[in-house]
Protein backbone atom coordinates (compact mmCIF):
# COMPACT_ATOMS: atom_id res chain seq x y z
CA UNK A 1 6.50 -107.42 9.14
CA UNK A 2 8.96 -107.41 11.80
CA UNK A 3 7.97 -106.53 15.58
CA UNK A 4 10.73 -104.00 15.36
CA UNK A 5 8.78 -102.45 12.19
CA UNK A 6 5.46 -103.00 14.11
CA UNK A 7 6.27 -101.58 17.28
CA UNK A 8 7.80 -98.31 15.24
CA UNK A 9 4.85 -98.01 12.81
CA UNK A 10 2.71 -98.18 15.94
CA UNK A 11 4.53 -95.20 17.69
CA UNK A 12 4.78 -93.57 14.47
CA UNK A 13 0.69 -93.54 14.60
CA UNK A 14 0.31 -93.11 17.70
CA UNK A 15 2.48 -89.68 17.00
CA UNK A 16 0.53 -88.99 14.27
CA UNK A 17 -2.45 -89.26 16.62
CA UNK A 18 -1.30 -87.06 18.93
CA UNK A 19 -0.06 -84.57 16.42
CA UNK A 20 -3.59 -84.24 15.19
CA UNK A 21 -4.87 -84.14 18.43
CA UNK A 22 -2.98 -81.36 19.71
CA UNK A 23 -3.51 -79.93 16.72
CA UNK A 24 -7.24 -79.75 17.23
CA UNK A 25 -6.91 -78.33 20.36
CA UNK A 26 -4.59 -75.68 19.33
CA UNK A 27 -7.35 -75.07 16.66
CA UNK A 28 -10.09 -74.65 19.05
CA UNK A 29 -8.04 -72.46 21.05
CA UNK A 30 -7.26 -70.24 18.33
CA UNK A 31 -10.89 -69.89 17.18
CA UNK A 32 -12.28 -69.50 20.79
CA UNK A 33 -9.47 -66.70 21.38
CA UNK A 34 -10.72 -65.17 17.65
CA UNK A 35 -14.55 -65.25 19.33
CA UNK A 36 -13.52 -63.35 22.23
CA UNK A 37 -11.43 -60.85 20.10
CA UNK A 38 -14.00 -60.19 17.68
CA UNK A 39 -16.65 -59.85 21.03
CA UNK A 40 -14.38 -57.33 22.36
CA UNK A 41 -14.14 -55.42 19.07
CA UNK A 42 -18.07 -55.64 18.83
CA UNK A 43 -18.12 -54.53 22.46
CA UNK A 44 -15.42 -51.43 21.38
CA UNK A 45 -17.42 -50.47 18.63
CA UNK A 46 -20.48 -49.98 20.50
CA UNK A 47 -18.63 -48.02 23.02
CA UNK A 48 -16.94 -45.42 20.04
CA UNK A 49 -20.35 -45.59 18.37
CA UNK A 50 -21.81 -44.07 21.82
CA UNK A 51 -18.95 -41.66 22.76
CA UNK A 52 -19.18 -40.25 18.73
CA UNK A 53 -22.71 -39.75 19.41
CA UNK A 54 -22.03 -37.80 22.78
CA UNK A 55 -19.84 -35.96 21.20
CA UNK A 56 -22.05 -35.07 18.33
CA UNK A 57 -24.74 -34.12 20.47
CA UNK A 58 -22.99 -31.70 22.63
CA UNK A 59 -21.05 -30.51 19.19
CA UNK A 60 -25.09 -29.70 18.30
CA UNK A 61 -25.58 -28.04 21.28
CA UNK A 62 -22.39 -25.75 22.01
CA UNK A 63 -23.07 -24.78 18.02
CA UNK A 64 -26.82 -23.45 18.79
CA UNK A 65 -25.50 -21.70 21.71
CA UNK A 66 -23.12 -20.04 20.06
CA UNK A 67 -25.56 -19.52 16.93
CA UNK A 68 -28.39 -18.05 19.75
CA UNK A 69 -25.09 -15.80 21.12
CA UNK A 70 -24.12 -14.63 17.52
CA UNK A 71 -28.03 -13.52 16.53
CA UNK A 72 -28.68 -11.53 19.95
CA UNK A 73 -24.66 -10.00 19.80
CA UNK A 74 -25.58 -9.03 15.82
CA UNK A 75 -29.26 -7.91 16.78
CA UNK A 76 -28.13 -5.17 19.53
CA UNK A 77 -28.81 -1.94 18.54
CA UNK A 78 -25.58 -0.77 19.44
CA UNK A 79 -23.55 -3.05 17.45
CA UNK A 80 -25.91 -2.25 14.36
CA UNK A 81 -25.11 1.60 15.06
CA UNK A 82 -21.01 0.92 15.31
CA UNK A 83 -21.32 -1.18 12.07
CA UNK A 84 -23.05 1.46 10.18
CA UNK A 85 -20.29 4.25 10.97
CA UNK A 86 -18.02 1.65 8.47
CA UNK A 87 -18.57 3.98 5.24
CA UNK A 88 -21.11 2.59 3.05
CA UNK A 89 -20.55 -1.28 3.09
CA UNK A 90 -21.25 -1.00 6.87
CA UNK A 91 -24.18 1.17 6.62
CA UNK A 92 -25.24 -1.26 3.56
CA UNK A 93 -25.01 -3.69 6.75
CA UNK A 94 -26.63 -2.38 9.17
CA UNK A 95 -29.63 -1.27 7.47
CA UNK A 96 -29.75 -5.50 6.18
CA UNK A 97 -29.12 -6.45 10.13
CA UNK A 98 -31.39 -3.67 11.31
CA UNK A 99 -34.25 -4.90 8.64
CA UNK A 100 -34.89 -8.01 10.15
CA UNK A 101 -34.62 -6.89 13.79
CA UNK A 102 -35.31 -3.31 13.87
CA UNK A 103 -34.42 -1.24 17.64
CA UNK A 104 -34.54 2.02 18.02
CA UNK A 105 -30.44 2.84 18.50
CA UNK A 106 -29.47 0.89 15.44
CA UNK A 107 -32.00 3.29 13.15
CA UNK A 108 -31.05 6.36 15.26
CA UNK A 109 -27.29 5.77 14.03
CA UNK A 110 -28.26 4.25 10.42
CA UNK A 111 -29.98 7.63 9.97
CA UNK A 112 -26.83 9.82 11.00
CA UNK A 113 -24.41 8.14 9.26
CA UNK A 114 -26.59 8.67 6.37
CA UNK A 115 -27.20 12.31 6.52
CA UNK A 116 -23.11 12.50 7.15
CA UNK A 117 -22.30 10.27 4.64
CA UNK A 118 -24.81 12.69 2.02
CA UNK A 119 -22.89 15.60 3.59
CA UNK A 120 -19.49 14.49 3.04
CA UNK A 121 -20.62 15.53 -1.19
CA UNK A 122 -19.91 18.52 -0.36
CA UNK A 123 -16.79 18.57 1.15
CA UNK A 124 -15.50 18.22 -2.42
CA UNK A 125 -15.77 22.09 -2.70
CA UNK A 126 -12.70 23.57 -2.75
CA UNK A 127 -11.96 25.43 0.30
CA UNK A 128 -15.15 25.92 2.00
CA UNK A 129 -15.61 21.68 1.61
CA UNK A 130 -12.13 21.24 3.46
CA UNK A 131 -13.41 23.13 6.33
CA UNK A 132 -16.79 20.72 5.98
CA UNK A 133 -14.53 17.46 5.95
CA UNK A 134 -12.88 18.62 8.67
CA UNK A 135 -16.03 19.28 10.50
CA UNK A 136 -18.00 16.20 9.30
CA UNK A 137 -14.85 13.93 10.13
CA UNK A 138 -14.68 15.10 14.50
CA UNK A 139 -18.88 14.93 13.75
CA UNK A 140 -18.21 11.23 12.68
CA UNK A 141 -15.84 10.17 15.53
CA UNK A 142 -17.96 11.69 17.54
CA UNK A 143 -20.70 9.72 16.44
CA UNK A 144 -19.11 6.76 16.78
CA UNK A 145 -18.34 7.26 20.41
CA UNK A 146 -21.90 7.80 21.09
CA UNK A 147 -22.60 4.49 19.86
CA UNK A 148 -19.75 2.78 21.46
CA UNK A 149 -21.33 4.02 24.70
CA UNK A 150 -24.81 3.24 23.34
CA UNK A 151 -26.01 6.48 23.70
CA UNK A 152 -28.78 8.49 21.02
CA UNK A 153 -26.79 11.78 20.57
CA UNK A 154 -27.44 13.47 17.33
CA UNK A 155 -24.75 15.38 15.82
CA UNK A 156 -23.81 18.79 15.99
CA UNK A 157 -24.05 18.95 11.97
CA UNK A 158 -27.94 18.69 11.34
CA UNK A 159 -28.66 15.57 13.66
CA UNK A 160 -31.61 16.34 14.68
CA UNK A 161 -32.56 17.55 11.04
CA UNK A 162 -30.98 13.84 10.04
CA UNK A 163 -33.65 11.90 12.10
CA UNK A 164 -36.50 14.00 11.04
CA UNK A 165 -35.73 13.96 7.31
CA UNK A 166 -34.61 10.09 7.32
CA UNK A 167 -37.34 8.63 10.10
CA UNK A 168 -38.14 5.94 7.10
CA UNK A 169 -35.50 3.54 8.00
């Protein structure tokens, strides 16, 4: 072989050589830059895993709160005796609500609507049953401020006869 061939197969490997070197290097680079990616990531995940959980915990929280609100705000007597002056699905309600707390306003009111609700039969009688409505309607809004105002005031059409004759619920 000629020097001239020698001396370029020589820097030909010696290219080679370095090719692979730097090549190596790059390598290592690129999987020591992958490490510290995939540590970050790790380190990332722990930190969403921890904020999810905070977050879920005072999700937990702010949903009893509002669950301990909703049970006292539905257990008040007065907002069991406003829901029962809603015909007969909200009396159906109240006397549910009332069943498993029961105060004193909330049965007061369950008991009037009841006797005005039985009452309001008879205002089906021509004539005589208009005048009735009439009167059982202003004794129903009147009723209904009461409770509003969370006061026990029986009605002017039998209240008092009402709590007496319904003092079961």
């Amino acid at each position: 072989m000629s020097d001239d061939n020698k001396n370029l197969s020589d820097d030909l490997d010696d290219m080679i050589g370095d090719a692979k070197e730097s090549a190596k290097r790059a390598g290592e680079k690129i999987s020591q830059k992958a490490s510290e990616l995939a540590d970050d990531a790790k380190e990332l995940g722990k930190e969403a895993k921890e904020k999810a959980s905070e977050f879920a915990s005072e999700a937990k929280e702010k949903a009893s709160e509002f669950a301990d609100e909703a049970k006292e705000i539905l257990s008040d007597g007065k907002n069991i005796g406003i829901i029962s002056h809603v015909y007969w699905i909200g009396w159906i309600i109240a006397v549910i609500m009332n069943n498993s707390n029961k105060t004193e306003l909330g049965s007061f009111y369950i008991r009037q609507n009841l006797g005005l609700f039985l009452l309001s039969f008879f205002a089906l009688i021509p004539f005589l049953g208009w005048v009735l409505g009439i009167a059982i309607i202003i004794a129903w809004i009147m009723s209904l401020i009461s409770s509003l105002s969370g006061e026990k005031k029986p009605t002017f059409l039998l209240g008092n006869q009402f709590q007496e004759w319904f003092k079961g619920l």
